[in-house]
Every structure is written in C-alpha cells, then in structure tokens.
C-alpha atoms as a PDB file:
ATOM      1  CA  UNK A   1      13.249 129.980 142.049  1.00  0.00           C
ATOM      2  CA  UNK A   2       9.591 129.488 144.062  1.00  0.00           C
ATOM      3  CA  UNK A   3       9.225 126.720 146.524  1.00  0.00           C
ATOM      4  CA  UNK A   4       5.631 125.864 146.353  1.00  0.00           C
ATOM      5  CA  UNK A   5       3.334 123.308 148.634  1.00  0.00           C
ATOM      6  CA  UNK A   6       0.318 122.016 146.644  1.00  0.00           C
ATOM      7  CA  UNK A   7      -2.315 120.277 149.212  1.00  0.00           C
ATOM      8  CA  UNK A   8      -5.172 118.122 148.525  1.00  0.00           C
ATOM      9  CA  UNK A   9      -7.834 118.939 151.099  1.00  0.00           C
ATOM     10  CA  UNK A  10      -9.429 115.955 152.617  1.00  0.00           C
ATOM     11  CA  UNK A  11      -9.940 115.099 156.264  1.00  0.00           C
ATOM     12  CA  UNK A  12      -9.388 111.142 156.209  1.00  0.00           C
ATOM     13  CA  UNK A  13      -6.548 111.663 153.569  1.00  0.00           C
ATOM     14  CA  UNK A  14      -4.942 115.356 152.729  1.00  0.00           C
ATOM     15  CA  UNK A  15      -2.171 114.663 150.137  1.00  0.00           C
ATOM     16  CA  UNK A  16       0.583 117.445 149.383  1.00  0.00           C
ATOM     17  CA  UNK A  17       3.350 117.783 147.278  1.00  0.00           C
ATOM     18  CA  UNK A  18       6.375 120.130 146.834  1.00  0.00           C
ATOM     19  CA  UNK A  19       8.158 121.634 144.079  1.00  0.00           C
ATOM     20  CA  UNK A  20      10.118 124.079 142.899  1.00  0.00           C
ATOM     21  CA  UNK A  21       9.829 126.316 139.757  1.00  0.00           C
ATOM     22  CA  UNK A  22      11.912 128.352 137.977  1.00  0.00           C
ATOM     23  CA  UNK A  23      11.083 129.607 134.773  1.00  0.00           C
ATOM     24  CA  UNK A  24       9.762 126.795 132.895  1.00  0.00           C
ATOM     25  CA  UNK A  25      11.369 123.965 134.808  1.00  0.00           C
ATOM     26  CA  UNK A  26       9.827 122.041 138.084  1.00  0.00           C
ATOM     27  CA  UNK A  27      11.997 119.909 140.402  1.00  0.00           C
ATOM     28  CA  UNK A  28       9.763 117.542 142.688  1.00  0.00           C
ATOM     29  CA  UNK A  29      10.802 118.282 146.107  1.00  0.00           C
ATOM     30  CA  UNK A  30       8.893 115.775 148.042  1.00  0.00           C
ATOM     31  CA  UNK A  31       5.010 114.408 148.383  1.00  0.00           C
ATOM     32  CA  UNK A  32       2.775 112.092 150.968  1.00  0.00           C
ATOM     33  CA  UNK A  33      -0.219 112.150 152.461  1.00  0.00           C
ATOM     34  CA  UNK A  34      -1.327 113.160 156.100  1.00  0.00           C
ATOM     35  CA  UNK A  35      -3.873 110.560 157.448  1.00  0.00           C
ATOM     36  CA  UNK A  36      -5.466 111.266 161.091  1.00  0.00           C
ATOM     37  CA  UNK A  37      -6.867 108.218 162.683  1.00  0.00           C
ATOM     38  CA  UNK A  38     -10.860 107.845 161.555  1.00  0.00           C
ATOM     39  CA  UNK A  39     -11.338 107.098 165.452  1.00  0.00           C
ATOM     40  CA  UNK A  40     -10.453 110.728 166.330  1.00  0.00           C
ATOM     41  CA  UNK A  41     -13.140 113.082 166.912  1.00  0.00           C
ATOM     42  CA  UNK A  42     -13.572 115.575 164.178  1.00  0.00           C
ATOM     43  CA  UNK A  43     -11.572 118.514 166.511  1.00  0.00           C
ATOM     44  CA  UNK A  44      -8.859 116.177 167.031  1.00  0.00           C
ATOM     45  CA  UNK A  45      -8.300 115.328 163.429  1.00  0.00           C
ATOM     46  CA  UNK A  46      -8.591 119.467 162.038  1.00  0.00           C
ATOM     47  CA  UNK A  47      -5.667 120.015 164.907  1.00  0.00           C
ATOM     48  CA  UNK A  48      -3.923 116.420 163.145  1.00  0.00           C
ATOM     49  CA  UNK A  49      -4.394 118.296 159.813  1.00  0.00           C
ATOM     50  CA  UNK A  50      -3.113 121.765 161.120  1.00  0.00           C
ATOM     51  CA  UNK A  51       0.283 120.240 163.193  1.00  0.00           C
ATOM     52  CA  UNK A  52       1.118 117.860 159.781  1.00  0.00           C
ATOM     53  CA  UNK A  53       0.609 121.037 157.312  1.00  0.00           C
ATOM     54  CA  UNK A  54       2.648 123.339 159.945  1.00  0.00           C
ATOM     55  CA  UNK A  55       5.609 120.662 160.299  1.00  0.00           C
ATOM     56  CA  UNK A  56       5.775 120.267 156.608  1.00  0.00           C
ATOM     57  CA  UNK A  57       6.134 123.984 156.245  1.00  0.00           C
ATOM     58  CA  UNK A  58       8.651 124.224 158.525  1.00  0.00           C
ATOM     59  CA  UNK A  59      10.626 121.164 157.718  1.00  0.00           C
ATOM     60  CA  UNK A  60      10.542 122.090 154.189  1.00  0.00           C
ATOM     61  CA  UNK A  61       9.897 126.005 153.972  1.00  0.00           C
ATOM     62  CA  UNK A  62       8.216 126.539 150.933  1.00  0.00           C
ATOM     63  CA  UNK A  63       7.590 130.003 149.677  1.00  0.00           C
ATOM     64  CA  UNK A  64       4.044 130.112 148.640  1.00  0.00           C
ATOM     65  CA  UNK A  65       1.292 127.681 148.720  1.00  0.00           C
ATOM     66  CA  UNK A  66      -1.599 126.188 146.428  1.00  0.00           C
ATOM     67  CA  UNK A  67      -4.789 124.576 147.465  1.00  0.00           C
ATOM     68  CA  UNK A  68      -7.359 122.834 145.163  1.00  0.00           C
ATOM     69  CA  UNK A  69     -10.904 123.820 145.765  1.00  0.00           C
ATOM     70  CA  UNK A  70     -13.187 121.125 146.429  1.00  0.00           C
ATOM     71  CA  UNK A  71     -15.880 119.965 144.753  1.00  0.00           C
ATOM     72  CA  UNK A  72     -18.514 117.284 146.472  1.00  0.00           C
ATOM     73  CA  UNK A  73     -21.435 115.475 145.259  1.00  0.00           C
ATOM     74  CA  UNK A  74     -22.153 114.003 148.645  1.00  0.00           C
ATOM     75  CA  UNK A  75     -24.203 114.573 151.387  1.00  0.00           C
ATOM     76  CA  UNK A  76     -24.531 117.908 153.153  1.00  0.00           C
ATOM     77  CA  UNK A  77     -22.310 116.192 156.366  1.00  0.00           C
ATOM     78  CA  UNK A  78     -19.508 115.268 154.413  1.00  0.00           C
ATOM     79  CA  UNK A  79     -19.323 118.573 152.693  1.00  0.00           C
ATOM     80  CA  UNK A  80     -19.347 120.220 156.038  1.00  0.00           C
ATOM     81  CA  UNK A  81     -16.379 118.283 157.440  1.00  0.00           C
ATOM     82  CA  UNK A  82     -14.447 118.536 154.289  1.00  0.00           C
ATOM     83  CA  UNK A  83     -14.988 122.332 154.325  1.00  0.00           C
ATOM     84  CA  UNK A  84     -14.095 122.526 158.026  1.00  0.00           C
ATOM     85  CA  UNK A  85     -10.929 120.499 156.783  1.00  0.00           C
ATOM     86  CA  UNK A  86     -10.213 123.148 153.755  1.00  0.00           C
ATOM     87  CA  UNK A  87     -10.423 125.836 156.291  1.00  0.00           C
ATOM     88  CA  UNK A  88      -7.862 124.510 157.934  1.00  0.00           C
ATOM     89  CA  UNK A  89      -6.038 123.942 155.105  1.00  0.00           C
ATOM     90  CA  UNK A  90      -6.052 127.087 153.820  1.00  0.00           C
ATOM     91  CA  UNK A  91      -5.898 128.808 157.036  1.00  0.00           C
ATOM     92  CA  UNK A  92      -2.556 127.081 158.543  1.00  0.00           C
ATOM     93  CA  UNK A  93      -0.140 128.388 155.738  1.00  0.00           C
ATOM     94  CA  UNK A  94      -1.709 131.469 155.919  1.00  0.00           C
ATOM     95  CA  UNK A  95      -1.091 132.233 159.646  1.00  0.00           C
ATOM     96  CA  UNK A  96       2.636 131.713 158.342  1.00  0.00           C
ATOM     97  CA  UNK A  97       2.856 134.043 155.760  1.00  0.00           C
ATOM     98  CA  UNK A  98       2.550 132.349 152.889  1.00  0.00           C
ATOM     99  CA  UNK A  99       0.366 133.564 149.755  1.00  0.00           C
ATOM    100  CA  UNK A 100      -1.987 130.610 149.039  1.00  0.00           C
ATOM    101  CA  UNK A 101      -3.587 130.166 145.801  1.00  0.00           C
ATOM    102  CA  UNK A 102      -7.054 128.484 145.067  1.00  0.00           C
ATOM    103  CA  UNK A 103      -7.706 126.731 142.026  1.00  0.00           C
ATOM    104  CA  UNK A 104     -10.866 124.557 141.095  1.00  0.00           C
ATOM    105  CA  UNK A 105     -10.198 120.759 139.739  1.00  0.00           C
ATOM    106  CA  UNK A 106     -10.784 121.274 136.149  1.00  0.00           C
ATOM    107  CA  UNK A 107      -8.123 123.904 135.689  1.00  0.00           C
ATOM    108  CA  UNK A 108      -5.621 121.675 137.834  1.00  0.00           C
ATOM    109  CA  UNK A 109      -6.665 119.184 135.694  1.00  0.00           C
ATOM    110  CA  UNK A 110      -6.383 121.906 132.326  1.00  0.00           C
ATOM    111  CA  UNK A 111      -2.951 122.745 133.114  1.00  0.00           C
ATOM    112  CA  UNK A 112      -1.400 119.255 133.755  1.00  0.00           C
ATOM    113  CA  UNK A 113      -3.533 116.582 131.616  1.00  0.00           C
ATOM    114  CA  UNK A 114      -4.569 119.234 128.865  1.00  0.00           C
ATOM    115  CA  UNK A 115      -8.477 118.836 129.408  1.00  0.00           C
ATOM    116  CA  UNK A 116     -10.835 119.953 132.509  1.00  0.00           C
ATOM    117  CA  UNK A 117     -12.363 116.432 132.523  1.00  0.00           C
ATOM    118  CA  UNK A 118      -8.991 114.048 132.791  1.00  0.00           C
ATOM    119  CA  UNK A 119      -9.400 110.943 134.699  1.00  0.00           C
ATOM    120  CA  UNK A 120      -7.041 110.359 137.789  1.00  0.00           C
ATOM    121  CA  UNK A 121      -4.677 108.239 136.220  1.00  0.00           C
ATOM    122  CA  UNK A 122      -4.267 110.512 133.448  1.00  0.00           C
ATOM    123  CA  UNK A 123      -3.335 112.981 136.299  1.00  0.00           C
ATOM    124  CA  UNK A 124      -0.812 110.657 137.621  1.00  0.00           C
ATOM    125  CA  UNK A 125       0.830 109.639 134.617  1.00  0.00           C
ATOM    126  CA  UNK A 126       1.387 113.761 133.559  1.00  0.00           C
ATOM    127  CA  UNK A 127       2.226 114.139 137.018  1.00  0.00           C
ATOM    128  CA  UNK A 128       5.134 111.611 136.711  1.00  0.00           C
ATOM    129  CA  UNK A 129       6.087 112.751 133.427  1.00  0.00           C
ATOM    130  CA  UNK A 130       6.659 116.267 134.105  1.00  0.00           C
ATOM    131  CA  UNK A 131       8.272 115.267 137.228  1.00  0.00           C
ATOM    132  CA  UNK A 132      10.094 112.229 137.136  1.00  0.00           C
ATOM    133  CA  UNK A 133      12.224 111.767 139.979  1.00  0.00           C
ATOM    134  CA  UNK A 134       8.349 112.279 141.934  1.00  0.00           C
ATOM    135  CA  UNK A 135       7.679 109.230 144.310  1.00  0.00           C
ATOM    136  CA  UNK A 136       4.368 109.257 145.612  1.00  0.00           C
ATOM    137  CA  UNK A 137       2.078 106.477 146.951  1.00  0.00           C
ATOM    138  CA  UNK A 138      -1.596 107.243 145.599  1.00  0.00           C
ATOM    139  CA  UNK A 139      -3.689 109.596 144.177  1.00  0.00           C
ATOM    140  CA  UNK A 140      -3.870 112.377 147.216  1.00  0.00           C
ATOM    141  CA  UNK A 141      -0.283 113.369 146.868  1.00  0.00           C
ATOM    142  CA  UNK A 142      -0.301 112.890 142.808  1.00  0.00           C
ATOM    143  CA  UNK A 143      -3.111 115.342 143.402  1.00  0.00           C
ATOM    144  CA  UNK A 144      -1.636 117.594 145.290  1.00  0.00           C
ATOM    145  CA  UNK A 145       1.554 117.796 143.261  1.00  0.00           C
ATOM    146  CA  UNK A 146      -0.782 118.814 140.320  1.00  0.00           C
ATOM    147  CA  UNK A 147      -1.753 121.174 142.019  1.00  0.00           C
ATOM    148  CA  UNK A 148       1.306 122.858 142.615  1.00  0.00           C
ATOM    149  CA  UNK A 149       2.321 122.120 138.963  1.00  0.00           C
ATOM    150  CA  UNK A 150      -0.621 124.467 138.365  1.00  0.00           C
ATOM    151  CA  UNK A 151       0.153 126.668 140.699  1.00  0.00           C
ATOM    152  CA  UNK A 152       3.505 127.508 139.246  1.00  0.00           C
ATOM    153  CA  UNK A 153       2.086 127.828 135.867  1.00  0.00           C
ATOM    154  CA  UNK A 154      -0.275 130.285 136.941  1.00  0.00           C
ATOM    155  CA  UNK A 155       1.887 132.201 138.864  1.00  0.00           C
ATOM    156  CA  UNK A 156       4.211 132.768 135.611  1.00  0.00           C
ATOM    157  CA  UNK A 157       1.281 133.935 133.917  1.00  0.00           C
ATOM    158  CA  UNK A 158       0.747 136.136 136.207  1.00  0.00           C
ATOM    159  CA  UNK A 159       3.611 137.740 136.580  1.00  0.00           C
ATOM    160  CA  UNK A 160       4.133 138.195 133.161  1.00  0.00           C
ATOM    161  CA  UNK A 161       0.512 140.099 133.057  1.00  0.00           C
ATOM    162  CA  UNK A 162       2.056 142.293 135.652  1.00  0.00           C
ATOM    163  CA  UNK A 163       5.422 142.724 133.622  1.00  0.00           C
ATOM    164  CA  UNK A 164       3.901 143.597 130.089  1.00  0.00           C
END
C-alpha cells in the first residue's frame, strides 16, 4: 500500500488530496485546500504555502507525492507568481524525502474522466465516484485528488514496466 499527496498548485488557493493505493483499489484519505490571506505579501504567502504542505506531510505522512503541472493563459505576472508557488510546491515534499511526480492536466484529466479535454465537473463527479467516502469543498482539492488518482495509476504502470 502507497500513501500518496496529490496538490493543486495555486497561490490564492492550493488544493490537495490524499489517498492510498494498493493494487487497483484507492481509499480517500483526506482533501482541503490551503488559502493564505490575499493581503500577505507574495514572500509571506510561498512560506503560508510551504508550513501548510509541511504540516500536512507530517500530520498525515504520505509516502510519495504528485503535483499537476500548470498551465496559464494569463498574463506574464500571474504566471510568475504561480510558478514561484509550484516551486514551492514541488520543492517542500522534496526537502522531505518524498519522490514527487509531475503530470500535465490533460493526462490527469485522461486517467480519471477518460478524455484530455474533461470539464471540471466531469472531474469531480469521477473523482467522487472512484472515491466515494471523498468529502471535499470545491474544485482545488477535487483537483488535487485527481491528481493523485493519476498518480497511483501511473505509478502501477510503472512498476509493472520495471517488473516485465
């Protein structure tokens, strides 16, 4: 069995999720959303982002971790701060040992929904159907539990590449 923490990057909301895998079956562990106050300054909300990710690791000590890579269609600004904010991301389960795997939106959205172009509720409803005891408030930590839904999928695939 693989503990796994799927996270959302984002730096006004940075959903995550947690399952667990074994073989073919995924238990939902628990989901939310880490929000730092818009009135920080941008340090003070990458340290909110790092201390949330770090106490959810150690409250809930997954064993490897999953993070979506972002695509944005905005303005050079916000894609600066949400990179700073996927650095961070990436970087905090890192510095505690844990393998993190990167996957892009449409294959999050391939391995849960069944097409690369799903629309967030489809997400969600997959999301709740594969894991049904799953209570989460909004679309970040839906997100991020896809995520980790992919990441376990992959992961299998992998390892059975290695195996053959």
């Amino acid at each position: 069995m693989v503990r796994i923490i799927g996270i959302d990057p984002g730096l006004r909301r940075c959903g995550w999720g947690i399952i667990e895998s074994e073989g073919n079956r995924l238990r939902y562990v628990a989901s939310g959303t880490i929000t730092p106050a818009v009135n920080m300054s941008l340090a003070e909300r990458l340290v909110a982002l790092h201390q949330g990710i770090r106490q959810l690791i150690e409250l809930h000590r997954p064993d490897e971790a999953a993070v979506e890579e972002t695509f944005v269609n905005a303005g050079p600004r916000s894609a600066l701060q949400l990179g700073q904010a996927r650095g961070v991301v990436l970087m905090t389960p890192a510095s505690m040992g844990l393998a993190v795997g990167e996957y892009a939106a449409n294959l999050v959205k391939k391995a849960v929904v069944g097409t690369g172009h799903a629309e967030k509720g489809q997400v969600q409803l997959m999301v709740k159907t594969l894991l049904p005891a799953a209570d989460f408030k909004g679309a970040d930590a839906a997100d991020a539990l896809a995520i980790a839904i992919c990441h376990a999928h992959h992961r299998t695939i992998t390892a059975l590449r290695i195996s053959a």
